[in-house]
N, C-alpha and C. Protein backbone atom coordinates (compact mmCIF):
# COMPACT_ATOMS: atom_id res chain seq x y z
N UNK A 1 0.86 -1.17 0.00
CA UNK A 1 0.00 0.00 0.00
C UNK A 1 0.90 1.23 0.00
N UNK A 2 0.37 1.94 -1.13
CA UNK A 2 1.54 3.10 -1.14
C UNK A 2 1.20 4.36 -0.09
N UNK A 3 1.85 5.59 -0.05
CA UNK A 3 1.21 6.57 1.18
C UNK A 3 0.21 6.98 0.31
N UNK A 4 -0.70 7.24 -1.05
CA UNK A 4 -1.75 7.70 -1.39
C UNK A 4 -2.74 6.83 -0.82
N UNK A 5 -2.42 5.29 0.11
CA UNK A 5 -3.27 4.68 0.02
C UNK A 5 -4.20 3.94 -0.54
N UNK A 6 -4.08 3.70 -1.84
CA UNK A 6 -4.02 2.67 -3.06
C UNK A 6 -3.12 1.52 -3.34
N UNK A 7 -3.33 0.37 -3.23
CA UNK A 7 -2.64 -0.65 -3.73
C UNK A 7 -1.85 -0.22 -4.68
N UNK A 8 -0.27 -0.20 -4.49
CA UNK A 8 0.51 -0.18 -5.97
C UNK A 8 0.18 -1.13 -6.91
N UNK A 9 0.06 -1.94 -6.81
CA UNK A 9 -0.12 -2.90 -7.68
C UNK A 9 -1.22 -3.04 -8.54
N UNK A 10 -2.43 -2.60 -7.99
CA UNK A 10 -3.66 -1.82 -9.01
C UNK A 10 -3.97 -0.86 -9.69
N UNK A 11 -2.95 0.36 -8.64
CA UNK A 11 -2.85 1.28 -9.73
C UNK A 11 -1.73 1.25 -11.16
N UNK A 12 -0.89 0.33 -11.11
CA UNK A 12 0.11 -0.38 -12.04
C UNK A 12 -1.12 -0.84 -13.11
N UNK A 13 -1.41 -1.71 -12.72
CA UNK A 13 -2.32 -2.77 -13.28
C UNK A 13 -3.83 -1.48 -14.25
N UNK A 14 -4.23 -0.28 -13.31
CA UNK A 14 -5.08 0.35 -14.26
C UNK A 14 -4.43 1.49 -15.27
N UNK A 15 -2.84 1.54 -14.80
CA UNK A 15 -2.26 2.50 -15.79
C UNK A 15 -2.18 1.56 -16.89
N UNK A 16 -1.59 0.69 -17.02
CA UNK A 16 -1.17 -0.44 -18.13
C UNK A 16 -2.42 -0.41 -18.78
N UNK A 17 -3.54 -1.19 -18.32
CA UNK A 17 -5.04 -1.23 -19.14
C UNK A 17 -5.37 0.16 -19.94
N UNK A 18 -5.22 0.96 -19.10
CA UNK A 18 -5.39 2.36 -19.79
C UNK A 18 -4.19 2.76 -21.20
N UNK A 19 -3.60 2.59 -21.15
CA UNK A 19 -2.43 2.69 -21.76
C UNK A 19 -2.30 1.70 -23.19
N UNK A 20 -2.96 0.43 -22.85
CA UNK A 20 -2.88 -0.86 -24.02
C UNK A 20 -4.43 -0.42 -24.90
N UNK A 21 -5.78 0.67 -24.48
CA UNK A 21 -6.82 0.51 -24.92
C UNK A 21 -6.67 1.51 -26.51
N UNK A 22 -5.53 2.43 -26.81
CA UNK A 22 -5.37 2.58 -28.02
C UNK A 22 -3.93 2.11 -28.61
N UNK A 23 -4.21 1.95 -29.51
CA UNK A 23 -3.15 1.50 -30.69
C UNK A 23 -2.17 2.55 -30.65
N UNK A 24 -1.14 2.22 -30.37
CA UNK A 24 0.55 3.27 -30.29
C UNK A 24 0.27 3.97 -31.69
N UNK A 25 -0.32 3.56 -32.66
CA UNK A 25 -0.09 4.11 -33.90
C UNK A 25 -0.95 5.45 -33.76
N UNK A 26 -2.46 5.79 -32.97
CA UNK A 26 -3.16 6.46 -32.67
C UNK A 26 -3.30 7.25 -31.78
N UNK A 27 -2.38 7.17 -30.87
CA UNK A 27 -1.71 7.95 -29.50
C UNK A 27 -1.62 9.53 -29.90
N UNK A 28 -1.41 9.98 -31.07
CA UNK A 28 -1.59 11.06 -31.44
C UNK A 28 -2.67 11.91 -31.52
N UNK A 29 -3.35 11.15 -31.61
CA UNK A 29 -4.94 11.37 -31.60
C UNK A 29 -5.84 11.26 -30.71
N UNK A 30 -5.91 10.34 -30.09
CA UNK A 30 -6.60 9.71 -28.69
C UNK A 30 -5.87 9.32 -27.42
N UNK A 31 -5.52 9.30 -26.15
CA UNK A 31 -5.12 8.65 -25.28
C UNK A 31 -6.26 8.18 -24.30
N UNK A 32 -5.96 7.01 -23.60
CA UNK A 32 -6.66 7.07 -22.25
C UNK A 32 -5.80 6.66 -21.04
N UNK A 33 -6.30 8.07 -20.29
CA UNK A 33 -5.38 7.69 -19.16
C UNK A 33 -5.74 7.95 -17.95
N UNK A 34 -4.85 7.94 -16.35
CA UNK A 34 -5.57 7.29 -15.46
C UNK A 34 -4.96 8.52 -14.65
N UNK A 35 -5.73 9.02 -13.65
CA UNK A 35 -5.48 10.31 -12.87
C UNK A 35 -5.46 9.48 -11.53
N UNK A 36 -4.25 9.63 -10.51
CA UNK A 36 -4.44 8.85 -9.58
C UNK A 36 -4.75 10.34 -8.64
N UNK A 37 -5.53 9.85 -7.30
CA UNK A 37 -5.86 10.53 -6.13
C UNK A 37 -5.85 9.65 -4.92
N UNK A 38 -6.01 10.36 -3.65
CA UNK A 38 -5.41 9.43 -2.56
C UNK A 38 -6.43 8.26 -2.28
N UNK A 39 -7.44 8.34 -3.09
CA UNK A 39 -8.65 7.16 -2.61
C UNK A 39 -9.51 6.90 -4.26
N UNK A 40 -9.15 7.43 -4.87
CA UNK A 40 -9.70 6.74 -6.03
C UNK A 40 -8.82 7.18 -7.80
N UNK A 41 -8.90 6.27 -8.40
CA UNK A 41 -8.66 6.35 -9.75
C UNK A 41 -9.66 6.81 -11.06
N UNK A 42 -9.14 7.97 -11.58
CA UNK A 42 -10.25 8.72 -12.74
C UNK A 42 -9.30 7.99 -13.77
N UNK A 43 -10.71 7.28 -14.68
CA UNK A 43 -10.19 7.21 -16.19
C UNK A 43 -10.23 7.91 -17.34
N UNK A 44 -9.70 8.39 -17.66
CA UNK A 44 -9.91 9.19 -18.91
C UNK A 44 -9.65 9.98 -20.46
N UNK A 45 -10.57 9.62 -20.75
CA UNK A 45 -9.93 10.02 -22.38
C UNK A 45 -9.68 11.28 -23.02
N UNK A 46 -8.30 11.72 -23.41
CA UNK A 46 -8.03 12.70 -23.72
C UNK A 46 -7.54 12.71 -25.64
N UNK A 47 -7.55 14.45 -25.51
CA UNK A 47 -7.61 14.49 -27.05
C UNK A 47 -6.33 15.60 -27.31
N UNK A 48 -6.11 15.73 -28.38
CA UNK A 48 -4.57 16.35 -28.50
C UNK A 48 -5.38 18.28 -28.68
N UNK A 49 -5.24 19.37 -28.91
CA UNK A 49 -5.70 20.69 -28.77
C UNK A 49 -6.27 20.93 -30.37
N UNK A 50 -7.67 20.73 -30.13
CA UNK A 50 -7.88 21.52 -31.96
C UNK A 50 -8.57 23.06 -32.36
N UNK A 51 -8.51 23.56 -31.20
CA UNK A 51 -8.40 24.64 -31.58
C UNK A 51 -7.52 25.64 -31.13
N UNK A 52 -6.92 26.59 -31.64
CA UNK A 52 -5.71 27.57 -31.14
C UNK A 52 -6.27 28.97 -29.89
N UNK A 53 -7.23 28.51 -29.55
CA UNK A 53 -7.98 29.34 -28.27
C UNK A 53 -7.70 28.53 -26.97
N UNK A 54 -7.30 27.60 -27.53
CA UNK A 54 -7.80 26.38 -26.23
C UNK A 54 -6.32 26.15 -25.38
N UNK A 55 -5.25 26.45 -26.47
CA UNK A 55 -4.05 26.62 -26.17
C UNK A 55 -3.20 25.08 -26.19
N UNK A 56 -2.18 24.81 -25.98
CA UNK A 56 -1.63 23.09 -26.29
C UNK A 56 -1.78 21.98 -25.49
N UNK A 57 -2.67 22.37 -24.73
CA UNK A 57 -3.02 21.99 -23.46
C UNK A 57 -3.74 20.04 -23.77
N UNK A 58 -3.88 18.70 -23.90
CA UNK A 58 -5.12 18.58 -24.29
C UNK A 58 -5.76 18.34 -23.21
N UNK A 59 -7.49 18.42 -24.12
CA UNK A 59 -8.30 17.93 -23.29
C UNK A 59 -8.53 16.69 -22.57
N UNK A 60 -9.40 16.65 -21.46
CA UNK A 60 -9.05 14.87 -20.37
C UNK A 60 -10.94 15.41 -20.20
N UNK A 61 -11.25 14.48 -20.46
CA UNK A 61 -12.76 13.91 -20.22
C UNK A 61 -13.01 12.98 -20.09
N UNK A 62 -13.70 13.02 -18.16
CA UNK A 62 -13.78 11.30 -17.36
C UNK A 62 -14.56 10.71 -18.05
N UNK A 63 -14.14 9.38 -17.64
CA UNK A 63 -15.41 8.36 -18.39
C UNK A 63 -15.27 7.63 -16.94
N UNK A 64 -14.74 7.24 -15.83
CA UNK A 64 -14.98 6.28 -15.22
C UNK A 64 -14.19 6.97 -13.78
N UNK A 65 -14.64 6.54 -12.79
CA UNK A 65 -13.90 6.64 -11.52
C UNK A 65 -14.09 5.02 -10.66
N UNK A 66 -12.81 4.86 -9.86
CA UNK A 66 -12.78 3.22 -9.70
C UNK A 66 -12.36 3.76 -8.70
N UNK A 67 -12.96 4.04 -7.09
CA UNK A 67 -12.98 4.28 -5.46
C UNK A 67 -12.89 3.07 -5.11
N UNK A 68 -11.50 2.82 -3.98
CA UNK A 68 -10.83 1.87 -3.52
C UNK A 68 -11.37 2.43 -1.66
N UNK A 69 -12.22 1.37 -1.05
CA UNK A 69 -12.26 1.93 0.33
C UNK A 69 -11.20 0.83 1.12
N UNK A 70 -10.31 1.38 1.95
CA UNK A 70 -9.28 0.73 2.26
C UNK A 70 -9.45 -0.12 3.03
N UNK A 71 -10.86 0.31 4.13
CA UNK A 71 -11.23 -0.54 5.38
C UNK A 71 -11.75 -2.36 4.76
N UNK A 72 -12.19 -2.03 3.43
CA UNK A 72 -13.00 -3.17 3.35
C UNK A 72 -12.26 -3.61 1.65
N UNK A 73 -11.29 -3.01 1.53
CA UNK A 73 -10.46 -3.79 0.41
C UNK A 73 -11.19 -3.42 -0.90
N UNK A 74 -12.02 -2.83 -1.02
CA UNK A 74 -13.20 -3.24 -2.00
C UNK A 74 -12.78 -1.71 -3.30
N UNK A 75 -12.84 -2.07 -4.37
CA UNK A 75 -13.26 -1.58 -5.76
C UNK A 75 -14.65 -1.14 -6.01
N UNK A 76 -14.73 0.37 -6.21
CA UNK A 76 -15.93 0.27 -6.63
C UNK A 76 -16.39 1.42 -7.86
N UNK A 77 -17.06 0.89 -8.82
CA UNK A 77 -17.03 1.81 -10.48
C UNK A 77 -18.06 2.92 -10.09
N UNK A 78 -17.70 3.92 -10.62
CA UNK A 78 -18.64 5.01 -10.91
C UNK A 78 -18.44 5.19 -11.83
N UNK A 79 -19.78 6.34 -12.37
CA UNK A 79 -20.34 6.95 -13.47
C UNK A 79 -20.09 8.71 -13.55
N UNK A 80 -20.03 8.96 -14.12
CA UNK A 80 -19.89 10.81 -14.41
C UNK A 80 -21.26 10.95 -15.49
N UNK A 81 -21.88 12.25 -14.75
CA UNK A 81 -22.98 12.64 -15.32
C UNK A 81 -22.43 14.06 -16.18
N UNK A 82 -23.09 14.59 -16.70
CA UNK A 82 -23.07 15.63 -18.02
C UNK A 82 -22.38 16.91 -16.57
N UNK A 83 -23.27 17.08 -15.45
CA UNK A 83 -22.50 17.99 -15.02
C UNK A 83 -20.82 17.74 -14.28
N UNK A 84 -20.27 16.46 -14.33
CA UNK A 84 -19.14 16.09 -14.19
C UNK A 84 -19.24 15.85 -12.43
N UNK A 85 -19.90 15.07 -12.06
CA UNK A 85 -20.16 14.39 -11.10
C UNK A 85 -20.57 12.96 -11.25
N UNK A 86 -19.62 11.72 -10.13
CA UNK A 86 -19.51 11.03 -10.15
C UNK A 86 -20.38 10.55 -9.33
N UNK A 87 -21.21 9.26 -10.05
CA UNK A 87 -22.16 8.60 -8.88
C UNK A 87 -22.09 7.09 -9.11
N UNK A 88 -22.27 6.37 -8.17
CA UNK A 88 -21.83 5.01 -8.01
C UNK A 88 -22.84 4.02 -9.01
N UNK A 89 -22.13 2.87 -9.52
CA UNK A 89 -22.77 2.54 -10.73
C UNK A 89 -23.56 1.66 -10.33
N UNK A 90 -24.39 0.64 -10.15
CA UNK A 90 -25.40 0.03 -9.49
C UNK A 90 -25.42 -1.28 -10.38
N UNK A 91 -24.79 -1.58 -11.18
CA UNK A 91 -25.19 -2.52 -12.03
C UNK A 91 -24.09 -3.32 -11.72
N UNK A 92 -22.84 -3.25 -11.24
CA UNK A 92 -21.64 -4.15 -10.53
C UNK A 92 -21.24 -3.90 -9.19
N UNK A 93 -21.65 -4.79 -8.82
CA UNK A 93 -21.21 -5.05 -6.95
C UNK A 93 -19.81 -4.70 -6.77
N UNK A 94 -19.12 -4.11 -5.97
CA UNK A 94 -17.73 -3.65 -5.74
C UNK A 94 -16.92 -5.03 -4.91
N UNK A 95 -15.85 -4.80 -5.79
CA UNK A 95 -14.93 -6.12 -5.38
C UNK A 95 -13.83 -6.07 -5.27
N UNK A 96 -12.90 -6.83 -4.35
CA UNK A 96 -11.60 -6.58 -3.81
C UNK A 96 -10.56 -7.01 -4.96
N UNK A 97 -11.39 -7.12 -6.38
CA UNK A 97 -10.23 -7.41 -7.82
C UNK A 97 -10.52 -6.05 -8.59
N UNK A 98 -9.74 -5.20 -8.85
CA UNK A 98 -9.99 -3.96 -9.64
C UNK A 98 -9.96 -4.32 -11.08
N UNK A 99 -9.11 -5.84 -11.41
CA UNK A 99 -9.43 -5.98 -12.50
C UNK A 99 -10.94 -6.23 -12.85
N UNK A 100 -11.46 -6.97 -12.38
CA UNK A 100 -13.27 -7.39 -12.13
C UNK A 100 -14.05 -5.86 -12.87
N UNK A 101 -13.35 -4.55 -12.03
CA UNK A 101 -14.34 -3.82 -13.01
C UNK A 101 -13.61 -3.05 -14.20
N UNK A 102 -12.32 -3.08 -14.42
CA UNK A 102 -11.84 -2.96 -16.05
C UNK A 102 -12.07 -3.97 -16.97
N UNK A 103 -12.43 -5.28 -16.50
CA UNK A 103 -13.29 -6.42 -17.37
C UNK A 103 -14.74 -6.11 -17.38
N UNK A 104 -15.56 -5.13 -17.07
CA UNK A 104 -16.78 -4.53 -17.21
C UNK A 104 -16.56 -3.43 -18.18
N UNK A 105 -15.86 -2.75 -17.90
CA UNK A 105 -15.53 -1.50 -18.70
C UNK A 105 -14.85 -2.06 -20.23
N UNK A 106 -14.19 -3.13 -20.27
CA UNK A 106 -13.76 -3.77 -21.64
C UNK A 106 -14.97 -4.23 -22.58
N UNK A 107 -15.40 -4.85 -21.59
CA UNK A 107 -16.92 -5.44 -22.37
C UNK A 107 -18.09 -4.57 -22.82
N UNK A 108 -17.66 -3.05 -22.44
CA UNK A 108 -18.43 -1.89 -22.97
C UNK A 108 -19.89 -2.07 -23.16
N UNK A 109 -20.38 -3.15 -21.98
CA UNK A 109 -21.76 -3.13 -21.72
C UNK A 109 -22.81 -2.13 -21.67
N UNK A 110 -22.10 -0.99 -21.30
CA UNK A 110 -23.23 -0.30 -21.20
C UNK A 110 -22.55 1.25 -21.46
N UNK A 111 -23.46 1.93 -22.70
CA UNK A 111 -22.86 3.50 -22.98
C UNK A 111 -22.79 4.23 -22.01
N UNK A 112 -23.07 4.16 -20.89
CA UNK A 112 -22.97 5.50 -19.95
C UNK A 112 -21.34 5.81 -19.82
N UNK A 113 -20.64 4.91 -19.76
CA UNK A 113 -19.13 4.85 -19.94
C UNK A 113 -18.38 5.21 -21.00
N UNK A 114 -18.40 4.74 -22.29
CA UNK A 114 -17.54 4.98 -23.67
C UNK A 114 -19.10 6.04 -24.87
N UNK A 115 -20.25 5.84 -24.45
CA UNK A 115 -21.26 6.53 -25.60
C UNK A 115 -21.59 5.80 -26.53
């Protein structure tokens, strides 16, 4: 357990997933990547700057937050709504394998996540 309080080893494990979901050839174009914080992981897909107002900056727009509660080991997926608030997803029970819900999020069951 690192001092953010996240398993190293999961947050390893959701940078890599994040990292393998576009093609190196397309990295120019698309990334997805993983914002760590002291109790949960934002996923998200970013885009390179297309307009010259916006400055070189790119954009990062969540698609997923994966809250690790430490007391009880447990993984658990949220959702981001249009006003950029995260609310807990109801359709997968939270589990002490973080892979369990990037194998939900692969299987792109449901648009509230990818559209």
């Amino acid at each position: 357990m690192s001092a953010r309080g996240l398993p190293d080893l999961d947050v390893v494990r959701v940078q890599r997933w994040c990292a393998n979901q576009v093609p190196e050839q397309l990295r120019g174009e698309i990334r997805v990547e993983c914002d760590v914080a002291p109790r949960h992981l934002t996923i998200c897909e970013c885009r390179p700057p297309w307009c010259d107002d916006l400055g070189p900056e790119w954009t990062r727009f969540p698609i997923a937050r994966l809250h690790h509660t430490k007391t009880t080991g447990l993984w658990t997926l949220y959702w981001r709504d249009r006003h950029q608030k995260f609310h807990r997803y109801q359709h997968l029970a939270p589990s002490p394998h973080v892979q369990d819900l990037l194998d939900y999020l692969d299987g792109r069951a449901d648009p509230i996540f990818w559209g």
